[in-house]
C-alpha atoms as a PDB file:
ATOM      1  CA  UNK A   1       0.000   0.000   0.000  1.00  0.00           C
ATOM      2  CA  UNK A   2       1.237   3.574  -1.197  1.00  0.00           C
ATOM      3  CA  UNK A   3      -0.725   6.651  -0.046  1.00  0.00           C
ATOM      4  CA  UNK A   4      -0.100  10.295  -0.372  1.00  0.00           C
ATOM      5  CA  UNK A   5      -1.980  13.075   1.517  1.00  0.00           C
ATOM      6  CA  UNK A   6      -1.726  16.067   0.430  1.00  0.00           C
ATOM      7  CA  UNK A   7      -3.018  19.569   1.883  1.00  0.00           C
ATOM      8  CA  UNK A   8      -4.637  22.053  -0.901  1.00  0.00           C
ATOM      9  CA  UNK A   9      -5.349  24.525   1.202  1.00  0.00           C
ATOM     10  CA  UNK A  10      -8.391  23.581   3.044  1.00  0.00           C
ATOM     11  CA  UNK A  11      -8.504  20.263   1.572  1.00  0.00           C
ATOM     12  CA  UNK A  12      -6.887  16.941   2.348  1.00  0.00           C
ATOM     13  CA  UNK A  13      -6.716  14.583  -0.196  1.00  0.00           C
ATOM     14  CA  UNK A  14      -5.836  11.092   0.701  1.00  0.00           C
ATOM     15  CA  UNK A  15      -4.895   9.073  -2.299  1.00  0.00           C
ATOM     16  CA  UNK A  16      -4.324   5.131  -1.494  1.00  0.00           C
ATOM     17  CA  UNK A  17      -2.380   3.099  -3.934  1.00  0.00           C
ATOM     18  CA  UNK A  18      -3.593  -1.113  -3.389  1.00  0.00           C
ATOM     19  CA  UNK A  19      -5.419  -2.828  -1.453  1.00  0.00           C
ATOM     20  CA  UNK A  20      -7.110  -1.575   1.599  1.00  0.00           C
ATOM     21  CA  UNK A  21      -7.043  -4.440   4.369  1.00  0.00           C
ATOM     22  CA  UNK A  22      -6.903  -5.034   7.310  1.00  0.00           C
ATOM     23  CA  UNK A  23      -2.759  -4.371   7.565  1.00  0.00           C
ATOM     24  CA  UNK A  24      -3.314  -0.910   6.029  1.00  0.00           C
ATOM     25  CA  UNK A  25      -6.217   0.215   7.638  1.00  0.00           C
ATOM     26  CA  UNK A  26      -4.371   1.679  10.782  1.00  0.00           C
ATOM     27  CA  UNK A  27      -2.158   3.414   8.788  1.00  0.00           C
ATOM     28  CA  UNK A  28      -4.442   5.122   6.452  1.00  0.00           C
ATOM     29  CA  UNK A  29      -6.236   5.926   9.601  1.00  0.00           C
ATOM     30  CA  UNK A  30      -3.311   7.960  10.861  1.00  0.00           C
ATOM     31  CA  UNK A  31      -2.761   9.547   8.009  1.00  0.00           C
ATOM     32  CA  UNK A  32      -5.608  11.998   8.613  1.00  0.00           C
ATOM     33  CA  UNK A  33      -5.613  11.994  12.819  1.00  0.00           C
ATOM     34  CA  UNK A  34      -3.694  15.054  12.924  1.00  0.00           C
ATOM     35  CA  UNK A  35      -4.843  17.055  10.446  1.00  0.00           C
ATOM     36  CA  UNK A  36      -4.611  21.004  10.966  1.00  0.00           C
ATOM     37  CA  UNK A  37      -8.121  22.395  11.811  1.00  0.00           C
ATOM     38  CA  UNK A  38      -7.388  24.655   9.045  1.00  0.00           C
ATOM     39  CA  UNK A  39      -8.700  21.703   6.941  1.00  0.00           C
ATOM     40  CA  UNK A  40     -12.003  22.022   6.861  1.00  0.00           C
ATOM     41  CA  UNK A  41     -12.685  19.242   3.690  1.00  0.00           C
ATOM     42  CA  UNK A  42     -11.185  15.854   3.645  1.00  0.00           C
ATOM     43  CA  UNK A  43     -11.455  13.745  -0.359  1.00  0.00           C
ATOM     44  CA  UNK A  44     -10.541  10.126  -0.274  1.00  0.00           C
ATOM     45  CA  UNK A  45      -9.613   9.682  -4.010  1.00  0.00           C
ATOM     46  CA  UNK A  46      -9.953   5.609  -4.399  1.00  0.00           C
ATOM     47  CA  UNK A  47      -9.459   5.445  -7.799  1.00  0.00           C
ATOM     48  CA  UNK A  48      -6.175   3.534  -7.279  1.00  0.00           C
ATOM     49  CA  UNK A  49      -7.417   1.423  -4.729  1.00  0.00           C
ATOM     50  CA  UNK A  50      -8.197  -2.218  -6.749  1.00  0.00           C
ATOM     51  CA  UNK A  51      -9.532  -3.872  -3.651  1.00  0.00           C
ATOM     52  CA  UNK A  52     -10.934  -3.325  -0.136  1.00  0.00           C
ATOM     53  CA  UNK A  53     -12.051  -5.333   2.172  1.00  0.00           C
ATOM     54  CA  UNK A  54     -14.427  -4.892   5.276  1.00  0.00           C
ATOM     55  CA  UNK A  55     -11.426  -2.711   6.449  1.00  0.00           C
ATOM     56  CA  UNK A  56     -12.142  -0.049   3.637  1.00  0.00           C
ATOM     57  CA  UNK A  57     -16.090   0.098   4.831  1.00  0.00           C
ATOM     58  CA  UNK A  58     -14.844   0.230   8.266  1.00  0.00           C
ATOM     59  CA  UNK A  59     -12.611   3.356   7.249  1.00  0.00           C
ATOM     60  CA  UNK A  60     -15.425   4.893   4.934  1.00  0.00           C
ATOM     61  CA  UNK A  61     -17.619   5.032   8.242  1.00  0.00           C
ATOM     62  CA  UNK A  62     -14.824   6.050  10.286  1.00  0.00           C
ATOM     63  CA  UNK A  63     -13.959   8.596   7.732  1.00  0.00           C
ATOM     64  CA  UNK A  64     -17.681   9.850   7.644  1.00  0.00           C
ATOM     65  CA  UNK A  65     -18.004  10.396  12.086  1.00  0.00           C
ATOM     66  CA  UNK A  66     -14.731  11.347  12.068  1.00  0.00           C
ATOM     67  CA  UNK A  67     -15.494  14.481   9.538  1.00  0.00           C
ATOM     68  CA  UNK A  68     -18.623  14.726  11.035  1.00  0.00           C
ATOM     69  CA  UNK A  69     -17.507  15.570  14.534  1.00  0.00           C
ATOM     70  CA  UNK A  70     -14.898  17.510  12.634  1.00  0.00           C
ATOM     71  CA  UNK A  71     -16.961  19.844  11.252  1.00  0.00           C
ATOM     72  CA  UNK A  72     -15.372  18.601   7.671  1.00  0.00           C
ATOM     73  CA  UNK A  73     -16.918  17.803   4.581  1.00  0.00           C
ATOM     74  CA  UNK A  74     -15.913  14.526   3.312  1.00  0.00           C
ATOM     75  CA  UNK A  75     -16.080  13.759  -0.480  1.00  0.00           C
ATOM     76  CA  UNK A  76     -15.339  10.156  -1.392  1.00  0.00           C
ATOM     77  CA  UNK A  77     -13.973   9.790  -5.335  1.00  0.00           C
ATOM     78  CA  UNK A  78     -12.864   7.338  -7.789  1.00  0.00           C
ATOM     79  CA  UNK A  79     -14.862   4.530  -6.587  1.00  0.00           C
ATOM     80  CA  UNK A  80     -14.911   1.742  -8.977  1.00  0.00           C
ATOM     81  CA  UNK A  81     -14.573  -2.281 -10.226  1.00  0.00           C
ATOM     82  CA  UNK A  82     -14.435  -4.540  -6.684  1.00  0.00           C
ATOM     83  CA  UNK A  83     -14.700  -1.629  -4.288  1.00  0.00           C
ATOM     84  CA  UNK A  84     -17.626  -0.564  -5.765  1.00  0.00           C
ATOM     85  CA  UNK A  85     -19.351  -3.621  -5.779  1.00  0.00           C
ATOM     86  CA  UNK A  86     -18.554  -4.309  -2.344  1.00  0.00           C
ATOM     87  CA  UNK A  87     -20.359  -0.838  -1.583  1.00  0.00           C
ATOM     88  CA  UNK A  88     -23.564  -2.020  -3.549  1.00  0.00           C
ATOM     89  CA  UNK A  89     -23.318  -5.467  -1.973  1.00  0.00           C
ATOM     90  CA  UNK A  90     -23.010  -4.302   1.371  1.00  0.00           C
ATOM     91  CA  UNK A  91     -25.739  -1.681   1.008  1.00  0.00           C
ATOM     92  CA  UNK A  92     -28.039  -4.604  -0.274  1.00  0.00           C
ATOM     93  CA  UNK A  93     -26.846  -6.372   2.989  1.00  0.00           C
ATOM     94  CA  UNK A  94     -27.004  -3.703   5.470  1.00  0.00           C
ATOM     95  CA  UNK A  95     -29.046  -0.768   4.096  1.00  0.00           C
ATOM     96  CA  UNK A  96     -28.863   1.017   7.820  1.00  0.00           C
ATOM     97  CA  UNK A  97     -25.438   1.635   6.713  1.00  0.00           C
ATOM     98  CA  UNK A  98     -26.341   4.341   4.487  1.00  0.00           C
ATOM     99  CA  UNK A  99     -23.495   3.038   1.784  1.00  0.00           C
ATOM    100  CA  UNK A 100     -25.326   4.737  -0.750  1.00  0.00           C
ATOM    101  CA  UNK A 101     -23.774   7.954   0.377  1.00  0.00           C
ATOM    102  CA  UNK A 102     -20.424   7.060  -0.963  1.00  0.00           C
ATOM    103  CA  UNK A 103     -21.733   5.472  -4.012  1.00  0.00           C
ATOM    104  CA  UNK A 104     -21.953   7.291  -7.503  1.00  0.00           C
ATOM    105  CA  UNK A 105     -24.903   9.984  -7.061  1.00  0.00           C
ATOM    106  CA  UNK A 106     -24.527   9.382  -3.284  1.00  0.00           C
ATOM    107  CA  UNK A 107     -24.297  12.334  -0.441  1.00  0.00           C
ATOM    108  CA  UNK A 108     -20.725  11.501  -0.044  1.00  0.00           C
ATOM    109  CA  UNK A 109     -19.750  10.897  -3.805  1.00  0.00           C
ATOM    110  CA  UNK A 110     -18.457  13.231  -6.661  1.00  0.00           C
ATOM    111  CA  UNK A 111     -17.887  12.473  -9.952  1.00  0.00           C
ATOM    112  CA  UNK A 112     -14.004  11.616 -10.507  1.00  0.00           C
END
């Protein structure tokens, strides 16, 4: 796994390279604990990302409370192939989730 994060101004953008598991999950998750409270928008760009695992919808719903109680707006992009379909699966699954906001034409989603 390869990530970058970089700071445009008020944004964060987190770009992971791989898979997101379970053995890059807590460091993906750090990437974005100390972020300046100058950032007040935080885009996961997941277009390089060919596979997740429950880890990545445990760091999407992270991702969403943690911008949340942030006072961030989080904008999930370049969803696509398996991670997608793991999104509609687990939406089909567990519609309390609200996976639909990270999905193309979701809350959470912009076109990338």
């Amino acid at each position: 796994m390869v990530f970058t994060v970089t700071d445009a101004g008020v944004t964060a953008v987190v770009t992971p390279r791989g898979e997101i598991d379970s053995d890059t999950l807590p460091s993906l998750l750090d990437s974005v604990e100390h972020l300046p409270q100058s950032v007040t928008a935080v885009t996961w760009d997941l277009r390089h990302a060919q596979f997740i695992d429950v880890a990545g919808l445990h760091l999407l719903v992270h991702q969403r409370q943690a911008c949340q109680d942030a006072g961030r707006i989080l904008t999930v992009i370049g969803l696509d192939g398996q991670p997608q379909r793991l999104l509609q699966l687990a939406q089909e699954v567990l519609p309390d989730g609200r996976w639909e906001d990270f999905l193309p034409g979701g809350l959470l989603a912009a076109a990338g």
